[in-house]
C-alpha atoms as a PDB file:
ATOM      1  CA  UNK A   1     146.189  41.715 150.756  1.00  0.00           C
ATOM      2  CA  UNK A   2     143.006  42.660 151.628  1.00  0.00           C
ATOM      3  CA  UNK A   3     141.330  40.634 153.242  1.00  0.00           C
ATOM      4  CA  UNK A   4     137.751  41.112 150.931  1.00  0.00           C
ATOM      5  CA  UNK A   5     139.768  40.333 148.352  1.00  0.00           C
ATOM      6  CA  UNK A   6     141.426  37.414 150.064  1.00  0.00           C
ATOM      7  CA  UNK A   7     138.012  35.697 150.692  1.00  0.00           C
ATOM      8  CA  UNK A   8     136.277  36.611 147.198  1.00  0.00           C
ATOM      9  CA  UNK A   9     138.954  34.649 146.171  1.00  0.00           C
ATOM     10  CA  UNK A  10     138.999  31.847 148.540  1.00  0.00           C
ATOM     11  CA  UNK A  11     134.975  31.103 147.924  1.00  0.00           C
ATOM     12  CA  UNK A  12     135.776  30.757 144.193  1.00  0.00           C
ATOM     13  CA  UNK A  13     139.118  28.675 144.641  1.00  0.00           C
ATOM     14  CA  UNK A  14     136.929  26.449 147.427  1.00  0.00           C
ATOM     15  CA  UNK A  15     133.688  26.658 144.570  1.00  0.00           C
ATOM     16  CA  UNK A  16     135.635  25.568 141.901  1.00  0.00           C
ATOM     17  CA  UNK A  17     137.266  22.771 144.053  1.00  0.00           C
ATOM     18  CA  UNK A  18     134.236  21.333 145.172  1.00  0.00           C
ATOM     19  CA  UNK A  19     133.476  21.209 141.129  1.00  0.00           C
ATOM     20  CA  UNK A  20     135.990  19.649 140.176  1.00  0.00           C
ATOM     21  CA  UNK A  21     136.135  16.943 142.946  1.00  0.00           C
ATOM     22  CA  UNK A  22     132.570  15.488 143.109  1.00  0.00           C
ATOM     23  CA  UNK A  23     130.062  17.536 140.325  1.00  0.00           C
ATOM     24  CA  UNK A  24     132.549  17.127 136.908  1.00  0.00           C
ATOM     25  CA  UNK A  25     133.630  13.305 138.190  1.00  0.00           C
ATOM     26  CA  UNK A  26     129.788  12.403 138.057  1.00  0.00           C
ATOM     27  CA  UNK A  27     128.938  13.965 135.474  1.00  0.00           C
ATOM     28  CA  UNK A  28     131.902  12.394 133.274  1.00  0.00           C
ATOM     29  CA  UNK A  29     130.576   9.090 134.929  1.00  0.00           C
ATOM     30  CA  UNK A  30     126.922   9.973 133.840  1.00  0.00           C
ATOM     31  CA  UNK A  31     128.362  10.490 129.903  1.00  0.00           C
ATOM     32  CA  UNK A  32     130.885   7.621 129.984  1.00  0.00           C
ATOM     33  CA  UNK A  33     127.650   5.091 131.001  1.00  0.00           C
ATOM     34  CA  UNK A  34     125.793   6.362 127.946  1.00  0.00           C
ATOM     35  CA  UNK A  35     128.417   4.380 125.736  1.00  0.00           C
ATOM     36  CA  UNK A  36     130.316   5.887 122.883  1.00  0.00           C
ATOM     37  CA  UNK A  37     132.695   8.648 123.265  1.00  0.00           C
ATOM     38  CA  UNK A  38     133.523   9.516 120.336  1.00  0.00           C
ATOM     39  CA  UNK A  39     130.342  11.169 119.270  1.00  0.00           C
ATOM     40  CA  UNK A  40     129.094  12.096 123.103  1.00  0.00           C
ATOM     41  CA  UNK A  41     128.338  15.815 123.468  1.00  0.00           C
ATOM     42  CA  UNK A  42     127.602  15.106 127.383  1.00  0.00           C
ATOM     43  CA  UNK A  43     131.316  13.561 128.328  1.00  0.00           C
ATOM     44  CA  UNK A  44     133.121  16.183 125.375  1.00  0.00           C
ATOM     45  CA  UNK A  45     131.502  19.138 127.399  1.00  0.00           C
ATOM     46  CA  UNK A  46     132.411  17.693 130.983  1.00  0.00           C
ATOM     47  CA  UNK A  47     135.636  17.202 129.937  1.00  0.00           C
ATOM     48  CA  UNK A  48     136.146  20.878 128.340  1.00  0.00           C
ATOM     49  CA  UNK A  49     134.365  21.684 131.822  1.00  0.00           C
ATOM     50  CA  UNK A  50     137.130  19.708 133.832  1.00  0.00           C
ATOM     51  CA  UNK A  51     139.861  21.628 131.544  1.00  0.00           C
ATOM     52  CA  UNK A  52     138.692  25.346 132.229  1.00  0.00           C
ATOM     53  CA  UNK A  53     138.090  24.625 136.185  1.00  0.00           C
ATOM     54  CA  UNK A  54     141.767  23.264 136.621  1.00  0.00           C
ATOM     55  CA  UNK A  55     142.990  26.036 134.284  1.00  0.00           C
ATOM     56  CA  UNK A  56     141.013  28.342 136.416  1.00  0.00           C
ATOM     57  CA  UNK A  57     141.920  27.183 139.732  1.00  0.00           C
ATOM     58  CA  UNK A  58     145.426  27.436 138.908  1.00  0.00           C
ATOM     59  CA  UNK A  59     145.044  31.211 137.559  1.00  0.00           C
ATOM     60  CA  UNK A  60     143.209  32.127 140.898  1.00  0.00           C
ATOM     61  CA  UNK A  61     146.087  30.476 143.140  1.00  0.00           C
ATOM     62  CA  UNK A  62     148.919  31.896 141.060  1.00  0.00           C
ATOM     63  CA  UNK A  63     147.104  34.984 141.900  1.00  0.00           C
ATOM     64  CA  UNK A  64     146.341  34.433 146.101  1.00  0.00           C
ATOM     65  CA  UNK A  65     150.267  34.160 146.274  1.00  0.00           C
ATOM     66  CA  UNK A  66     150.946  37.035 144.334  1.00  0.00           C
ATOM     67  CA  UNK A  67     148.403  39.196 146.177  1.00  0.00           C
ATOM     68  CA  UNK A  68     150.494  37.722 149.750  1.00  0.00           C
ATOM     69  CA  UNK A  69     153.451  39.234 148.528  1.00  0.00           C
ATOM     70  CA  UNK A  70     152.261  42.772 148.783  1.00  0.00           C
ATOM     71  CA  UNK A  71     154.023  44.775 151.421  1.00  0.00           C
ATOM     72  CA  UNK A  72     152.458  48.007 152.304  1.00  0.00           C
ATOM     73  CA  UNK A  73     155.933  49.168 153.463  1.00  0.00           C
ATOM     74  CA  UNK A  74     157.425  49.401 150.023  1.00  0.00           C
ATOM     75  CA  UNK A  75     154.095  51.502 148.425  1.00  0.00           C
ATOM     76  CA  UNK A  76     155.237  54.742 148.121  1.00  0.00           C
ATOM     77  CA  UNK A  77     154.226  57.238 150.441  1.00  0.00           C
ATOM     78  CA  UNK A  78     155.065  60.123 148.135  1.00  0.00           C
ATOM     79  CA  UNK A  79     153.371  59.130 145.050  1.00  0.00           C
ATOM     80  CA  UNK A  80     150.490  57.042 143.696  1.00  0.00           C
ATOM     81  CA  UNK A  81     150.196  53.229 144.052  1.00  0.00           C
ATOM     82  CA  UNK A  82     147.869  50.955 145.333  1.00  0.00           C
ATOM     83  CA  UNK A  83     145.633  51.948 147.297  1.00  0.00           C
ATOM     84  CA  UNK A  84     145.750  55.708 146.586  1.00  0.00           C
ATOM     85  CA  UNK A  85     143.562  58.282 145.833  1.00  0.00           C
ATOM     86  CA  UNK A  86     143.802  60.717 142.872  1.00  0.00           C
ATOM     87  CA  UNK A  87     142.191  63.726 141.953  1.00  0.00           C
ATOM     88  CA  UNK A  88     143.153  64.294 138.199  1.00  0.00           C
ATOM     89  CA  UNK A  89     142.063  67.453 135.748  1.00  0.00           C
ATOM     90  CA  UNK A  90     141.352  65.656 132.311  1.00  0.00           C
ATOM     91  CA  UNK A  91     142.168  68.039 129.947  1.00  0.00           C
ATOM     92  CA  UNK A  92     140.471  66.190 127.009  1.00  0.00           C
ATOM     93  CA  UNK A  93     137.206  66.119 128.805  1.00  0.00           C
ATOM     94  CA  UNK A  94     137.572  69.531 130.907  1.00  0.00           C
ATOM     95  CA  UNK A  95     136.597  68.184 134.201  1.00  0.00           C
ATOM     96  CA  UNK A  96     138.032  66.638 137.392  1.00  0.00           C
ATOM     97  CA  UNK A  97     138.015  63.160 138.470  1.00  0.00           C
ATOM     98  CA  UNK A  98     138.774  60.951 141.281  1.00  0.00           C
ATOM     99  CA  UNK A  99     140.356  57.841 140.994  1.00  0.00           C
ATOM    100  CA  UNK A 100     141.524  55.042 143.496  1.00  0.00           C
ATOM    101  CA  UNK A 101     143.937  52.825 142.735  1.00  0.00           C
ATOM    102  CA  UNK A 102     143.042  49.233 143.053  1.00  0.00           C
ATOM    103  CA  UNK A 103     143.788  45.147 142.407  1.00  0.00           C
ATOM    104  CA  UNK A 104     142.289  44.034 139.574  1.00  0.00           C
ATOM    105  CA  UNK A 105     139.457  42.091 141.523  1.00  0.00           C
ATOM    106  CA  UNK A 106     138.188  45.231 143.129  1.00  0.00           C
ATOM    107  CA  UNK A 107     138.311  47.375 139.513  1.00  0.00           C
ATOM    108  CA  UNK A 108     135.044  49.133 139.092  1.00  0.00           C
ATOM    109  CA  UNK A 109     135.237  52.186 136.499  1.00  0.00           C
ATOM    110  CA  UNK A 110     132.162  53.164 137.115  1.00  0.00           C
ATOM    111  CA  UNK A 111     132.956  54.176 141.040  1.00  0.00           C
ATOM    112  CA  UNK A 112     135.896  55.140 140.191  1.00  0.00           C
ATOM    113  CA  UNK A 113     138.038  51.984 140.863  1.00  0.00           C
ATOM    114  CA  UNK A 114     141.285  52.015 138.872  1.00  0.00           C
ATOM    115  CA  UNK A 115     142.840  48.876 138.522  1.00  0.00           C
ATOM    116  CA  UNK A 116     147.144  49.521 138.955  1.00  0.00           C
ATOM    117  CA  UNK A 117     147.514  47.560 135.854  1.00  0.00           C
ATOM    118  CA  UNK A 118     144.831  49.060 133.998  1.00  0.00           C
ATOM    119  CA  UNK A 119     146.113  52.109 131.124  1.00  0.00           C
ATOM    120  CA  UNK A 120     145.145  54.831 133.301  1.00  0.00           C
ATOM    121  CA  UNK A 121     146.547  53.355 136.366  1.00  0.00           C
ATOM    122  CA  UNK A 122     149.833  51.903 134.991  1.00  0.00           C
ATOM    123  CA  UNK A 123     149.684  56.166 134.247  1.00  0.00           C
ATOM    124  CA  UNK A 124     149.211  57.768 137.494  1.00  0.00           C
ATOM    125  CA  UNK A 125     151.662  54.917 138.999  1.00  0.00           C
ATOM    126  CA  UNK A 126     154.424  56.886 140.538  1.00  0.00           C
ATOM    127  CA  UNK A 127     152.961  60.188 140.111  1.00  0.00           C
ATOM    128  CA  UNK A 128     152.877  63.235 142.661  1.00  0.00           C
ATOM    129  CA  UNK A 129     150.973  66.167 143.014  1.00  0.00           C
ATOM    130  CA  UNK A 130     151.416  68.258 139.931  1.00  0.00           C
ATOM    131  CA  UNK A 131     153.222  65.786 137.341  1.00  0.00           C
ATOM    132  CA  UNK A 132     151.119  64.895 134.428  1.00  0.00           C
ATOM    133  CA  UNK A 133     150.294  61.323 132.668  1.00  0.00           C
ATOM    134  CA  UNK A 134     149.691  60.845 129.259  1.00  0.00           C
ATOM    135  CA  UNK A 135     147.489  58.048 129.246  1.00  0.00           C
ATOM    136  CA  UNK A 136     146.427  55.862 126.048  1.00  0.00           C
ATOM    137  CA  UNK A 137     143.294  54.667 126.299  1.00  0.00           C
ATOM    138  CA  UNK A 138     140.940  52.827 123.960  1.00  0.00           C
ATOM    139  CA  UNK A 139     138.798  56.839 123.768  1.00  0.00           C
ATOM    140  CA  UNK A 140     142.931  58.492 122.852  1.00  0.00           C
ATOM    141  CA  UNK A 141     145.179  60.039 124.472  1.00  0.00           C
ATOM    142  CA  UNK A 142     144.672  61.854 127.442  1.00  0.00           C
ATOM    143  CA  UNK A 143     146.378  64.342 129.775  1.00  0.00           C
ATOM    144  CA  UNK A 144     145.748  63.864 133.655  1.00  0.00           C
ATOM    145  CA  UNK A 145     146.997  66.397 136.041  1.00  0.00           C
ATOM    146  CA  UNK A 146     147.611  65.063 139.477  1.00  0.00           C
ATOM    147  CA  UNK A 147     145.835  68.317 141.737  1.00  0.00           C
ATOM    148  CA  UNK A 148     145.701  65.960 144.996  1.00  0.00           C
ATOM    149  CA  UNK A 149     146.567  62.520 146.424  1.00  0.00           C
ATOM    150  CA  UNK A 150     146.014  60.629 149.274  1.00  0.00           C
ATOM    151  CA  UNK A 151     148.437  57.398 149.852  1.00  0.00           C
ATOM    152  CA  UNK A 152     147.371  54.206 151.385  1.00  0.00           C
ATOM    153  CA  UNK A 153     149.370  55.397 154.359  1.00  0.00           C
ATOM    154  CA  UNK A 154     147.419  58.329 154.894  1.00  0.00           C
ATOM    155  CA  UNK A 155     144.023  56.795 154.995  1.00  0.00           C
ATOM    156  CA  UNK A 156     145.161  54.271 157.526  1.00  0.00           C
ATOM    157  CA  UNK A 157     146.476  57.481 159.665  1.00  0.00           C
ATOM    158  CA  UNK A 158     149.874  55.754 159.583  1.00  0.00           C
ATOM    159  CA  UNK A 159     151.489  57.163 163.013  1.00  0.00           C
ATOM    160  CA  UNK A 160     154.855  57.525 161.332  1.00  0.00           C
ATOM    161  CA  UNK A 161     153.410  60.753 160.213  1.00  0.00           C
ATOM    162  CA  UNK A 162     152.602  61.815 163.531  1.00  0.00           C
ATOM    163  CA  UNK A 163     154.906  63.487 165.934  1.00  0.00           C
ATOM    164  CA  UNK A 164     156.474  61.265 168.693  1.00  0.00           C
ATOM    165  CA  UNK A 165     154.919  63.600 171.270  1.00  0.00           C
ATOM    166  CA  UNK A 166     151.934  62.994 170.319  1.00  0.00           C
ATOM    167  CA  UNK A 167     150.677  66.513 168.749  1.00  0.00           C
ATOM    168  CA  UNK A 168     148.753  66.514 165.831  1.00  0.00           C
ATOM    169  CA  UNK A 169     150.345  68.008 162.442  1.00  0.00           C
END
């Protein structure tokens, strides 16, 4: 996982945390002292409060362990996946763009940061140079022509690609 990643979602799992053991317990305290529950807005909201955090917290550490699982030895190093980067021709829109393929956390269309599980990344998943995805997206369909890639190996100048003697390619 990387490790950006890894503390973005640390801070909020430690945030949250914090929330949930010592800000929501006085503030349910706080309501509770003002008598009635039934009809107490302060306690009803603290308590919807105390629901979403724990829901929350649980999504975000369901998530760490997924992320943990990731081994960079079984991406691909052939075709896109995580980490990759993809220059597509967009037929619909006559132009080409470049994509990389990211976790959801990092996803940031605007600089060209495709989330894997997002339509256009689910598409170029398991593509190589020259295969074509038909992508739905919420704009229609589009055609995206994969004219280069770059794996996650290759940016990390994986040595398995280089010669054992030490020559470069």
């Amino acid at each position: 996982m990387p490790e950006h990643i890894k503390k973005k979602l640390l801070e909020e799992i430690n945030q949250l945390e914090y929330e949930l053991a010592h800000e929501l317990p006085a503030e349910i305290k706080k309501a509770v002292a003002l008598g009635d529950l039934s009809e107490n807005a302060e306690y009803h909201m603290a308590k919807q409060r105390q629901e979403f955090v724990n829901a929350r917290l649980g999504q975000l550490k369901r998530r760490m362990a997924e992320l943990s699982l990731v081994n960079l030895a079984n991406i691909p190093r052939d075709k896109a996946g995580f980490g990759s980067t993809v220059v597509v021709y967009d037929s619909s829109k006559d132009e080409e763009i470049v994509y990389r393929l990211v976790t959801s956390e990092e996803s940031d269309v605007a600089k060209g940061l495709i989330s894997t599980t997002s339509p256009i990344g689910r598409g170029l998943v398991g593509k190589r140079v020259g295969d074509v995805a038909t992508v739905v997206t919420p704009n229609g369909k589009r055609d995206l022509e994969v004219l280069k890639l770059t794996t996650i190996h290759d940016e990390a100048g994986d040595e398995s690609s280089q010669p054992a003697n030490g020559e470069v390619k």
